[in-house]
C-alpha atoms as a PDB file:
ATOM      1  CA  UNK A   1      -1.105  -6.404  15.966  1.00  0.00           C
ATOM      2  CA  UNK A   2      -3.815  -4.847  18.162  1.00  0.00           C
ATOM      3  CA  UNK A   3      -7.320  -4.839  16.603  1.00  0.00           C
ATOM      4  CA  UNK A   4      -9.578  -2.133  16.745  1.00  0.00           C
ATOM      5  CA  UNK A   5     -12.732  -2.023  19.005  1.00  0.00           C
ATOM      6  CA  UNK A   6     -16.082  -2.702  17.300  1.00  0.00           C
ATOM      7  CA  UNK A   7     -16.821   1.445  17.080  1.00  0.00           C
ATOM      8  CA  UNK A   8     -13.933   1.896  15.609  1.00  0.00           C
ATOM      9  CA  UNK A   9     -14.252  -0.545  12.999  1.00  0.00           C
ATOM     10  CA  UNK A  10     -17.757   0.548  12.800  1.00  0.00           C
ATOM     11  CA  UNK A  11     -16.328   4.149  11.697  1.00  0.00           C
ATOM     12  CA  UNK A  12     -13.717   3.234   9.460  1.00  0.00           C
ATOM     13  CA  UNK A  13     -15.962   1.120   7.570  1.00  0.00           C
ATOM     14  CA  UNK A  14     -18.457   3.449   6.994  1.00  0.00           C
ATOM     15  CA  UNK A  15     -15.337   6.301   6.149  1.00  0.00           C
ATOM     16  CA  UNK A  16     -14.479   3.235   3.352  1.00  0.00           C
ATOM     17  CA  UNK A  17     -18.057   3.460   2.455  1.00  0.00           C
ATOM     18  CA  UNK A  18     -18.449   7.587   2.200  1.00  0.00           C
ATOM     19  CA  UNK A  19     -14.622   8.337   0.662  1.00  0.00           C
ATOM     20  CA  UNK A  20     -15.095   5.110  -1.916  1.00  0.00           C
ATOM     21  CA  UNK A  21     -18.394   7.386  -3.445  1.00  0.00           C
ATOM     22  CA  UNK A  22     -17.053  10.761  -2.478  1.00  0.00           C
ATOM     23  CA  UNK A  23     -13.810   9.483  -5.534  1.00  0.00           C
ATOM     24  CA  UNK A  24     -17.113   8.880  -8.332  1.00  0.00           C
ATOM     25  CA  UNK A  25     -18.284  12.404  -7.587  1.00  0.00           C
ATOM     26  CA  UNK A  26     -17.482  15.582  -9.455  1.00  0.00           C
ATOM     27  CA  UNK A  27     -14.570  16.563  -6.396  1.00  0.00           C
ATOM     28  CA  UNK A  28     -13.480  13.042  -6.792  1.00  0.00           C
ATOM     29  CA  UNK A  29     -11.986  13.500 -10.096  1.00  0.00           C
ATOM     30  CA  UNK A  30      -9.002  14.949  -9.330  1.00  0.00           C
ATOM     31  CA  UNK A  31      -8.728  11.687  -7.152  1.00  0.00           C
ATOM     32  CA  UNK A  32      -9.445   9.678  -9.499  1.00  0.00           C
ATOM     33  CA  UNK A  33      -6.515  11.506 -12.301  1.00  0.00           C
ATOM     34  CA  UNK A  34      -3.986  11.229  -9.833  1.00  0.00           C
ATOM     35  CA  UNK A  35      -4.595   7.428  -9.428  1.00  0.00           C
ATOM     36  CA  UNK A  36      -4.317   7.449 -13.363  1.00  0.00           C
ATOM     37  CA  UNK A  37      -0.633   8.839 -13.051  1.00  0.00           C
ATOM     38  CA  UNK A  38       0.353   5.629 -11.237  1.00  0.00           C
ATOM     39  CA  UNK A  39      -1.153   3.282 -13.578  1.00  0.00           C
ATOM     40  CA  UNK A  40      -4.266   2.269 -10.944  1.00  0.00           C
ATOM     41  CA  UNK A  41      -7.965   2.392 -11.850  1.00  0.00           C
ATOM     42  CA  UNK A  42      -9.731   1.955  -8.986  1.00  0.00           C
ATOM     43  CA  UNK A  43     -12.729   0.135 -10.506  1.00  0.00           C
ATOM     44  CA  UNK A  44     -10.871  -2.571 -12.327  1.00  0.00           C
ATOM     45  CA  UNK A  45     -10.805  -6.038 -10.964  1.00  0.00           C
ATOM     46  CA  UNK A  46      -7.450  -5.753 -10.103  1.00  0.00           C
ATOM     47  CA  UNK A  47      -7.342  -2.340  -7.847  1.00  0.00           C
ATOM     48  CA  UNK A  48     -11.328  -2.008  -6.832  1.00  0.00           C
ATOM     49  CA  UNK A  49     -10.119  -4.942  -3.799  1.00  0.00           C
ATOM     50  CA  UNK A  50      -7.953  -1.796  -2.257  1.00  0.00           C
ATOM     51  CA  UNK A  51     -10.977  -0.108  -1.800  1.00  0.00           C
ATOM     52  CA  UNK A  52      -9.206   3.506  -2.553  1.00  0.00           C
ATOM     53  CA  UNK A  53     -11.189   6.722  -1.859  1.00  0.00           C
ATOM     54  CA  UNK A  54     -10.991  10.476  -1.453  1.00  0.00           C
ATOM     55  CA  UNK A  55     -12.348  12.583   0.892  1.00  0.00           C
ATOM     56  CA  UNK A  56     -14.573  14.638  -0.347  1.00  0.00           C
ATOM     57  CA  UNK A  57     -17.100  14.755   2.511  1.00  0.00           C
ATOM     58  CA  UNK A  58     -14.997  13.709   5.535  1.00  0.00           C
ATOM     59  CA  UNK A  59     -17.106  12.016   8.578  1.00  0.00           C
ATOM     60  CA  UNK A  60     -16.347  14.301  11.856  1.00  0.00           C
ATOM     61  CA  UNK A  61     -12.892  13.592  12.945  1.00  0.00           C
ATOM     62  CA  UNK A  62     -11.702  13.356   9.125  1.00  0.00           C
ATOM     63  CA  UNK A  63     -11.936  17.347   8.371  1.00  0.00           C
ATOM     64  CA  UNK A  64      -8.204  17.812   8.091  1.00  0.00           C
ATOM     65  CA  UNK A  65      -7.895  15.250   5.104  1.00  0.00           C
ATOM     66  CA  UNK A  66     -10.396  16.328   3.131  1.00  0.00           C
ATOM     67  CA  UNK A  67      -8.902  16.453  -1.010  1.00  0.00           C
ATOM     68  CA  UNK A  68      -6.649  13.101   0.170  1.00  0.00           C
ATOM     69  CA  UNK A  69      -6.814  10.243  -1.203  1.00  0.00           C
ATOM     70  CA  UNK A  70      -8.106   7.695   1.318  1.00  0.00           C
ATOM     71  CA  UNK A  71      -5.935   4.122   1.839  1.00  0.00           C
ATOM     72  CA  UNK A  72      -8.016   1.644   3.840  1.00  0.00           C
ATOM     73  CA  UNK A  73      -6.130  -1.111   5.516  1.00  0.00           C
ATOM     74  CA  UNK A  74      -8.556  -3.853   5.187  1.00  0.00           C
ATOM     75  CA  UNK A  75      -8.329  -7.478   7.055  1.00  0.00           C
ATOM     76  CA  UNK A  76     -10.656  -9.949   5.721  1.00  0.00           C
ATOM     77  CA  UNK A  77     -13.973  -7.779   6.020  1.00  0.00           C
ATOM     78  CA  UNK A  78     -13.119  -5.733   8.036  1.00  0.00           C
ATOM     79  CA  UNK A  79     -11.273  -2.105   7.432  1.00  0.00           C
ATOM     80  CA  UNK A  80      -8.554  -1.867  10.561  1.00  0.00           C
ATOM     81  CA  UNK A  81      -6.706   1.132   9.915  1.00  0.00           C
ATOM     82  CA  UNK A  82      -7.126   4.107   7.762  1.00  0.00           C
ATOM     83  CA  UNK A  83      -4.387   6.361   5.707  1.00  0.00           C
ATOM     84  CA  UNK A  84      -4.581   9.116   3.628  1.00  0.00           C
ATOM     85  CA  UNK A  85      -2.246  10.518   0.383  1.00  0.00           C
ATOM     86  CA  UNK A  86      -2.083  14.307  -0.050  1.00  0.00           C
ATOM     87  CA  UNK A  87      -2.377  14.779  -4.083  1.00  0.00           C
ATOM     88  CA  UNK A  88       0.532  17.749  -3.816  1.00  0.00           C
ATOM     89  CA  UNK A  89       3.586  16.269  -4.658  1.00  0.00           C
ATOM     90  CA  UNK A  90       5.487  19.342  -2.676  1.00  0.00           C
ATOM     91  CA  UNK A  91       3.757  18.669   0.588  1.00  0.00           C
ATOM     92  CA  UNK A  92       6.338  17.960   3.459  1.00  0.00           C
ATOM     93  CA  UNK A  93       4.115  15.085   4.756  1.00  0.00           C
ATOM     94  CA  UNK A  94       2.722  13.510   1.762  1.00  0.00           C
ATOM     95  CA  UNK A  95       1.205  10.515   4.004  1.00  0.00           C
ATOM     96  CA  UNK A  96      -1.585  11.333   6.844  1.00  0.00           C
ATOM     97  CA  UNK A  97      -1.909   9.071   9.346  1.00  0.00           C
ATOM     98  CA  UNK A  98      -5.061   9.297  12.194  1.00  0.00           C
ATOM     99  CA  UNK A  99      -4.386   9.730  15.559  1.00  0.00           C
ATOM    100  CA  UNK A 100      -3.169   7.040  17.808  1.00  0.00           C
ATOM    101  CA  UNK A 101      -2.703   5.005  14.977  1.00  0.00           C
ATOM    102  CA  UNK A 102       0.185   1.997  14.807  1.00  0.00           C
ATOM    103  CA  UNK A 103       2.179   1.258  11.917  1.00  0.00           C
ATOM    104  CA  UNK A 104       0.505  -2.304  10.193  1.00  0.00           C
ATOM    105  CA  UNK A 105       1.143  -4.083   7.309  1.00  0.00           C
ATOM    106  CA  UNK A 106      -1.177  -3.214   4.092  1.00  0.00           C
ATOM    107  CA  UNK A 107      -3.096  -5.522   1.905  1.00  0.00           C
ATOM    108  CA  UNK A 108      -2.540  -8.626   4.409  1.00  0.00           C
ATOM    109  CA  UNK A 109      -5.187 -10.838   2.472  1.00  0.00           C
ATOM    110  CA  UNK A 110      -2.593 -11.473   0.244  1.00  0.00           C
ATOM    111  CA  UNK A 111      -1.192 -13.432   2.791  1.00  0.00           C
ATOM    112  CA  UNK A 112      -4.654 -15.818   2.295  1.00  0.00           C
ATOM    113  CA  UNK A 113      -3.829 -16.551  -0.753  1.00  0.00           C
ATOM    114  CA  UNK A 114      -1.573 -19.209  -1.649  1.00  0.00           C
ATOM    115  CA  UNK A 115       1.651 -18.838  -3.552  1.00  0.00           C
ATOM    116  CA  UNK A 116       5.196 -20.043  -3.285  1.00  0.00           C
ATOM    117  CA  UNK A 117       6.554 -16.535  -2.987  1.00  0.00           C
ATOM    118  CA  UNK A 118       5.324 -13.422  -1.753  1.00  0.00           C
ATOM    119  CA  UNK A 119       6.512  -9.637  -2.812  1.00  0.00           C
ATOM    120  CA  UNK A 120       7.319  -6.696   0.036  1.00  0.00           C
ATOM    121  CA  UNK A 121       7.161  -3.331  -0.810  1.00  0.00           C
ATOM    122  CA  UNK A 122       7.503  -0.039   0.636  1.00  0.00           C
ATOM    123  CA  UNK A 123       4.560   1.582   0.725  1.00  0.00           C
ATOM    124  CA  UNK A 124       0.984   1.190  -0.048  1.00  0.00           C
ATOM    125  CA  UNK A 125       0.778   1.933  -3.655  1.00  0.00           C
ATOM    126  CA  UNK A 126       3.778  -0.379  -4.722  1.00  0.00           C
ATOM    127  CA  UNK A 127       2.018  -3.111  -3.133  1.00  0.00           C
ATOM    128  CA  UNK A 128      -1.028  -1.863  -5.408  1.00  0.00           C
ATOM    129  CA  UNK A 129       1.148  -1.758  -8.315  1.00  0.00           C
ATOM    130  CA  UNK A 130       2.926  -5.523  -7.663  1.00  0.00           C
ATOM    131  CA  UNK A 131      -0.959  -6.767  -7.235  1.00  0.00           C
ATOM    132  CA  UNK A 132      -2.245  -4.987 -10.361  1.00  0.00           C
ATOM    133  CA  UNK A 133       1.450  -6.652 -11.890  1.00  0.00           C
ATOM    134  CA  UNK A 134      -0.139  -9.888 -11.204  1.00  0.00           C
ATOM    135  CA  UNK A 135       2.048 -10.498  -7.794  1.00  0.00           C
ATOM    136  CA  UNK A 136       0.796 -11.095  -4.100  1.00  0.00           C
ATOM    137  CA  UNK A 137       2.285  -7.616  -2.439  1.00  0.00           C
ATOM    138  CA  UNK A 138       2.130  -6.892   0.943  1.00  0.00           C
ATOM    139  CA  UNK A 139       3.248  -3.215   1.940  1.00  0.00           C
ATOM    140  CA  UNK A 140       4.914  -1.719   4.571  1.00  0.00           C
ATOM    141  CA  UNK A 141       3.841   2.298   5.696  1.00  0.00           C
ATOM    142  CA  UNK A 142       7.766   3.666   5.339  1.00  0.00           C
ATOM    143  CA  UNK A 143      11.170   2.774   5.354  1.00  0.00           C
ATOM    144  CA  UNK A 144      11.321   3.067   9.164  1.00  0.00           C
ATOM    145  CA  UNK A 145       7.970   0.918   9.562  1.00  0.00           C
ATOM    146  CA  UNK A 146       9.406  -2.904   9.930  1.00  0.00           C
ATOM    147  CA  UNK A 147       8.958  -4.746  13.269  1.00  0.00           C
ATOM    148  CA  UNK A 148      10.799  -8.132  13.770  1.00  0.00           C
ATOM    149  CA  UNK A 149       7.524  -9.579  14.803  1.00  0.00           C
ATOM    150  CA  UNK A 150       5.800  -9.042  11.479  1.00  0.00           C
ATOM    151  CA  UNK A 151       8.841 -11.699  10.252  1.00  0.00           C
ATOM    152  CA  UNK A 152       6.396 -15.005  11.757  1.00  0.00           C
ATOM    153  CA  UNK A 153       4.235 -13.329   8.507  1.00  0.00           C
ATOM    154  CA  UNK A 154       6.393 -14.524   6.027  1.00  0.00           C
ATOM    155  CA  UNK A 155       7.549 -17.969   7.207  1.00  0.00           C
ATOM    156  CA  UNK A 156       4.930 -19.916   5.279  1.00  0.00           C
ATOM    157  CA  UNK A 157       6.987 -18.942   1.810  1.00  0.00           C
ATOM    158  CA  UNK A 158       9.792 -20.333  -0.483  1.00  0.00           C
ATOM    159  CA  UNK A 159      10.558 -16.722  -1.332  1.00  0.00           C
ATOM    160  CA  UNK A 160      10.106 -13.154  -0.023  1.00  0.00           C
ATOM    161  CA  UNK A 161      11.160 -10.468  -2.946  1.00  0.00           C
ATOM    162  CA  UNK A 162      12.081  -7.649  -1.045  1.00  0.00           C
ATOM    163  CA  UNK A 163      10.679  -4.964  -4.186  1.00  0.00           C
ATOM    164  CA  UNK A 164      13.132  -2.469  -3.289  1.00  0.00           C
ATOM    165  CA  UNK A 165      13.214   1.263  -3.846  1.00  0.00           C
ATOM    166  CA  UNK A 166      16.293   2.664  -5.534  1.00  0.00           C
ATOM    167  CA  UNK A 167      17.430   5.040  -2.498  1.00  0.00           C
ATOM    168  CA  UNK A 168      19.553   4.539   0.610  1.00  0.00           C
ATOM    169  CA  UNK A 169      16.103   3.846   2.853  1.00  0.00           C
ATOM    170  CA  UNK A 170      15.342   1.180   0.585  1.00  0.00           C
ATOM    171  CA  UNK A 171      18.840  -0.585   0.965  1.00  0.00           C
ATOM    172  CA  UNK A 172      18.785   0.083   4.268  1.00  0.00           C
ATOM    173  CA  UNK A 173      14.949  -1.263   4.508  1.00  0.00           C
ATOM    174  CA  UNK A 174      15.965  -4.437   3.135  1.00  0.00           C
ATOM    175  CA  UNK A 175      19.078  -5.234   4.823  1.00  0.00           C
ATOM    176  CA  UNK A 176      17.064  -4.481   7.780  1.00  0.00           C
ATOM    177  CA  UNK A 177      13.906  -7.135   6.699  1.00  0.00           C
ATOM    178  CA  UNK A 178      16.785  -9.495   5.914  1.00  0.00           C
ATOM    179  CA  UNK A 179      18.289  -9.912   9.657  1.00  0.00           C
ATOM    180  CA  UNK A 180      14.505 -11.159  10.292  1.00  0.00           C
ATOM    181  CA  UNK A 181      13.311 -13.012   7.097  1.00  0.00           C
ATOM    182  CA  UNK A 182      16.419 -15.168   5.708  1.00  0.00           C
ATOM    183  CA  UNK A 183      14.518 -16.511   2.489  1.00  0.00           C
ATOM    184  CA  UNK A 184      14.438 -12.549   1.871  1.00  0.00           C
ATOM    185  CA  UNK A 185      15.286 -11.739  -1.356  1.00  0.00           C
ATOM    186  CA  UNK A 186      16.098  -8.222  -2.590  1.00  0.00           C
ATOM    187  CA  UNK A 187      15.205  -6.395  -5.869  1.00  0.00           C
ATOM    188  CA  UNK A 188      16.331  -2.938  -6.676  1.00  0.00           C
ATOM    189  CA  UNK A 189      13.947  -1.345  -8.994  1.00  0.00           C
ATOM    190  CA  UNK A 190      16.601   1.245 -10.026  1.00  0.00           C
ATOM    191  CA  UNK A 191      19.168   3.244  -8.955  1.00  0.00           C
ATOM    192  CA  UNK A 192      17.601   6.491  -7.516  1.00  0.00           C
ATOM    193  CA  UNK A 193      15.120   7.249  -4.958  1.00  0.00           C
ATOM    194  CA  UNK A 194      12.145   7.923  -8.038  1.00  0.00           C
ATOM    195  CA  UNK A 195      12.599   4.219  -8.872  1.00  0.00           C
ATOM    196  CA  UNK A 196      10.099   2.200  -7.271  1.00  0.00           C
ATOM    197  CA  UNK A 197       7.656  -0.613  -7.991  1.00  0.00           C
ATOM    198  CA  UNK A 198       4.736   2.112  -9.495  1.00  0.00           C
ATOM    199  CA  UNK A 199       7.551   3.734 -11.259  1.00  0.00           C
ATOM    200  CA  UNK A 200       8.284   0.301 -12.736  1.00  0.00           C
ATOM    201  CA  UNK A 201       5.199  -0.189 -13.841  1.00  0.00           C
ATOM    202  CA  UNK A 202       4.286   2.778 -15.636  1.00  0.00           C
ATOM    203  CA  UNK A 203       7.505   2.956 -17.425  1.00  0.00           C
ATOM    204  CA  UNK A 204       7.552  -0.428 -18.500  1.00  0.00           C
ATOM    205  CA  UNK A 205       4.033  -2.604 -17.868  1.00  0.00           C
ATOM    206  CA  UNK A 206       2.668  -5.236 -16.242  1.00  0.00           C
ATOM    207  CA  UNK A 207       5.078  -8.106 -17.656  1.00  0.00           C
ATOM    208  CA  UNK A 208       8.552  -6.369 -17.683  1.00  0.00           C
ATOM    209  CA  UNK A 209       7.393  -6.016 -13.497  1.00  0.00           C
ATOM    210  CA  UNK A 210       7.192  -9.935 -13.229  1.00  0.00           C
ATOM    211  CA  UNK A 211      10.061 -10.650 -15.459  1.00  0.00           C
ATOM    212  CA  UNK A 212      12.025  -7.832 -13.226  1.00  0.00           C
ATOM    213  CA  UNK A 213      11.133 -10.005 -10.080  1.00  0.00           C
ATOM    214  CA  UNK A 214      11.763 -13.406 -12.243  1.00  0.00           C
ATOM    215  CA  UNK A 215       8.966 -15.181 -11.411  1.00  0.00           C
END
């Protein structure tokens, strides 16, 4: 995966920085309800890693995402890639990604840590939620996103639970994971395209997740 130049990172650290305060402000609360609808409070132990903002004051370049919510991708210290959540539910493009910008794994320091098994999700918050569920999550940014390369990732474990959404994309995600990872194993959260890992979790909690997964 290519890494950003020093500027860059430069930037999207101090973007982290702004967008993390911008989500404590008065604008920010909006921000900060809409991560309370999924279950995630972004300054408890479990979620303040993510580093979630909203862009209240966007540095120059950010103007067109200002009232997102703001999804660093961060990679040991450093913050390597930058998306952002629209908090309108009817919006045609709900996720916002920056210009020039390559599809990456999210929340790869959960590949750090060690653990027999590790979950795959689709999507940034259902990593979140698998994390806050008291699983190691990495996400993936769509049901298009995979690359057979990112398979060398997942090697090191027993198990990979495949944490997948109830649509056709998620089926189809997973049967396309498993050609590349064969200790891939696949969980439907549900049956329709509304059932995913968040869903999960705020219809049934933080143990009923890890007793869905079985581990």
């Amino acid at each position: 995966m290519p890494v950003p130049s020093k500027s860059t990172q430069d930037y999207l650290k101090e973007a982290a920085r702004q967008y993390v305060t911008d989500l404590s402000s008065d604008e920010g609360a909006c921000g900060l309800d809409w991560l309370a609808g999924r279950m995630i409070d972004p300054l408890s132990p479990e979620a303040a890693k993510f580093g979630l903002g909203f862009v209240a004051n966007p540095l120059p370049g950010h103007e067109q995402y200002r009232g997102c919510i703001a999804i660093p991708y961060i990679a040991g210290d450093t913050v390597v890639k930058m998306r952002f959540r629209t908090l309108s539910e009817s919006a045609t493009c709900k996720y916002l990604d920056m210009p020039g910008g390559s599809p990456r794994p999210y929340n790869v320091r959960a590949l750090t840590r060690y653990s027999p098994y590790i979950c795959l999700t689709e999507g940034e918050f259902d990593a979140q939620a698998a994390e806050i569920g008291g699983m190691p999550a990495v996400g993936l940014p769509g049901a298009e996103s995979w690359k057979s390369e990112w398979a060398r990732l997942f090697r090191q474990y027993r198990i990979v639970y495949m944490l997948q959404d109830g649509d056709e994309a998620g089926a189809r995600l997973a049967a396309t994971i498993g050609k590349d990872v064969p200790n891939l194993r696949a969980i439907p959260m549900g049956d329709t395209k509304e059932h995913d890992v968040n869903r999960y979790l705020i219809d049934h909690g933080r143990e009923a997740l890890k007793q869905k997964v079985g581990v």
